[in-house]
Protein backbone atom coordinates (compact mmCIF):
# COMPACT_ATOMS: atom_id res chain seq x y z
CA UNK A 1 -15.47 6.60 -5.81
CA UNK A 2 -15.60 8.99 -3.03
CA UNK A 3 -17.20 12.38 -2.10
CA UNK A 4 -18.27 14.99 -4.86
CA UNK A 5 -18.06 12.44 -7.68
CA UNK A 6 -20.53 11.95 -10.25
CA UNK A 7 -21.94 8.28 -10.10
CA UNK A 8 -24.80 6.17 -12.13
CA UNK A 9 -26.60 3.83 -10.42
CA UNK A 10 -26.14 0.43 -12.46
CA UNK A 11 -28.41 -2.09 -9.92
CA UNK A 12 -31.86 -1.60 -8.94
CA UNK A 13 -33.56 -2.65 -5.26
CA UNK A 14 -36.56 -1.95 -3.46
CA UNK A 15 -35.14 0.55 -1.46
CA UNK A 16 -34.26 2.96 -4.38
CA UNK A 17 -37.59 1.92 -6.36
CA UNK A 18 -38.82 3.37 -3.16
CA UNK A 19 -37.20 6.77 -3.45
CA UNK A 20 -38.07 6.68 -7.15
CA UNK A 21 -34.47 5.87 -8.25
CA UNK A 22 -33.95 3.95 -11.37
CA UNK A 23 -30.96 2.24 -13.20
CA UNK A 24 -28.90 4.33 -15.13
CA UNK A 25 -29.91 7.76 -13.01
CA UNK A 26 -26.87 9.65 -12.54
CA UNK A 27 -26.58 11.56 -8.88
CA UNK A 28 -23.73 12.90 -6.75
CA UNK A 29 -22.13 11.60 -3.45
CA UNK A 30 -23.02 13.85 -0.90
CA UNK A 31 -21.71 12.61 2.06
CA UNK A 32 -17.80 12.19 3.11
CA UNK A 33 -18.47 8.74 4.66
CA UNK A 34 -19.55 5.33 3.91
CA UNK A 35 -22.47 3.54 6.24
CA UNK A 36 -23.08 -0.16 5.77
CA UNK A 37 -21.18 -0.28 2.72
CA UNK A 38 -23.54 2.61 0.95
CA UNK A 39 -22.88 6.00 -0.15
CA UNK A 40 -25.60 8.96 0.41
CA UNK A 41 -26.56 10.14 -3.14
CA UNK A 42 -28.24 13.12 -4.58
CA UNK A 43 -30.19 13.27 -7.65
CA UNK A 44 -31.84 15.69 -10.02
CA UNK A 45 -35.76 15.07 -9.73
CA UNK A 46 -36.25 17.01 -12.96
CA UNK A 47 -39.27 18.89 -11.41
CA UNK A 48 -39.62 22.51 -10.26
CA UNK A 49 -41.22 21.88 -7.20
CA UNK A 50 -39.48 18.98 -5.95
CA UNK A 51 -35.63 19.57 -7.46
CA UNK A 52 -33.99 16.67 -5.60
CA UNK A 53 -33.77 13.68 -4.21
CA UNK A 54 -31.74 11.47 -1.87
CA UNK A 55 -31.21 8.09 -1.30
CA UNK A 56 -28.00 5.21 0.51
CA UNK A 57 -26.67 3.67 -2.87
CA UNK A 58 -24.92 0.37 -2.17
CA UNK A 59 -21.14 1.07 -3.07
CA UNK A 60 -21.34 -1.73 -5.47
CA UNK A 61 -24.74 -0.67 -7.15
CA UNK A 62 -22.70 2.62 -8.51
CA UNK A 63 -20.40 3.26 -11.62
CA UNK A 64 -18.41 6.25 -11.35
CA UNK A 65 -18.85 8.53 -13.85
CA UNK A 66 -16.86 11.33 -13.26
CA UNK A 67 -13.91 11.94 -10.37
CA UNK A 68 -14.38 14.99 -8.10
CA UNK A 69 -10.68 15.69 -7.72
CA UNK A 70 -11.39 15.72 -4.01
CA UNK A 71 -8.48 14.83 -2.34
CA UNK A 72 -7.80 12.92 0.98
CA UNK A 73 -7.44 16.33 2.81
CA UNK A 74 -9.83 17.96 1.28
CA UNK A 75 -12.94 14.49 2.45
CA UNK A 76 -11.08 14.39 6.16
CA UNK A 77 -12.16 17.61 6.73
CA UNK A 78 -15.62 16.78 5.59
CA UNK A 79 -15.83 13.42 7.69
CA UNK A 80 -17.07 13.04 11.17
CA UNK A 81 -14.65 14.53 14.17
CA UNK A 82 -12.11 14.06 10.60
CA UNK A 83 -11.30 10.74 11.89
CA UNK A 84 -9.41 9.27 9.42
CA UNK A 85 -10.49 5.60 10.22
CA UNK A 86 -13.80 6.24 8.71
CA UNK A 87 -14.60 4.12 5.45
CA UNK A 88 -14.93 6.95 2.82
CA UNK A 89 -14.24 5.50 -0.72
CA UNK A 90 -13.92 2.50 -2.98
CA UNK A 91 -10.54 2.02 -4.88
CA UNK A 92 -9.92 -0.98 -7.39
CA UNK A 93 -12.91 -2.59 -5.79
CA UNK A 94 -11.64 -1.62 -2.24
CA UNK A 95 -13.43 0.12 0.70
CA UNK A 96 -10.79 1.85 2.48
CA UNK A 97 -9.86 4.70 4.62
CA UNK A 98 -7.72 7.66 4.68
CA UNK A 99 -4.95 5.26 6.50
CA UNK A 100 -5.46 2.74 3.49
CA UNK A 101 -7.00 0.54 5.50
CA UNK A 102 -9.34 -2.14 4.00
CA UNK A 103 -13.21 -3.04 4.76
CA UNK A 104 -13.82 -5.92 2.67
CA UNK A 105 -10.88 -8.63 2.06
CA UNK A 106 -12.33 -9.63 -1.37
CA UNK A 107 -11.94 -7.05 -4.09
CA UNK A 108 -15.88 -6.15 -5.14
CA UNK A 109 -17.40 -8.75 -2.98
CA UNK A 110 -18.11 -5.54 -0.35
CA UNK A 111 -19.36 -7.86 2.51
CA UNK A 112 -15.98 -9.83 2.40
């Protein structure tokens, strides 16, 4: 997963019940980086006078459902000061950044 792709959210917590997210809602990462292991998410709000809205979606709360094609060069540019030791997406359970670098040492445990 990483920035542009199409994700669905497969866990629920207060802070999305909050922001009126359920399971299965489908939204789009939206931001180039990742912030205490959670991606910034847009979704479709299905009303015409509130069309979207936005909520941090724990990287391991999200099932990707469709790949942006984005590549590396194309989410540097998009990440802050394009420093590529920001954490911007989550590869065969992975967070990592553009040097390959990994966050967690545990594949899908996220705080490892």
């Amino acid at each position: 997963m990483k920035y542009m792709d199409k994700v669905k959210v497969i866990a629920l917590k207060e802070k999305y019940k909050k922001n009126n997210i359920s399971i299965g809602e489908i939204g789009i990462i939206i931001n180039a980086e990742i912030r205490d292991n959670d991606f910034y998410v847009i979704f479709d709000n299905n009303n015409e006078f509130d069309w979207y809205k936005y909520c941090e979606i724990n990287v391991g709360d999200l099932e990707l459902v469709e790949d942006s094609k984005y590549t590396d060069e194309q989410i540097l540019q998009d990440l802050p000061k394009q420093n590529p030791k920001w954490w911007c997406k989550v590869e065969d359970g992975f967070i990592l950044n553009l040097l390959g670098e990994k966050k967690n040492k545990i594949p899908y445990d996220y705080d490892s």
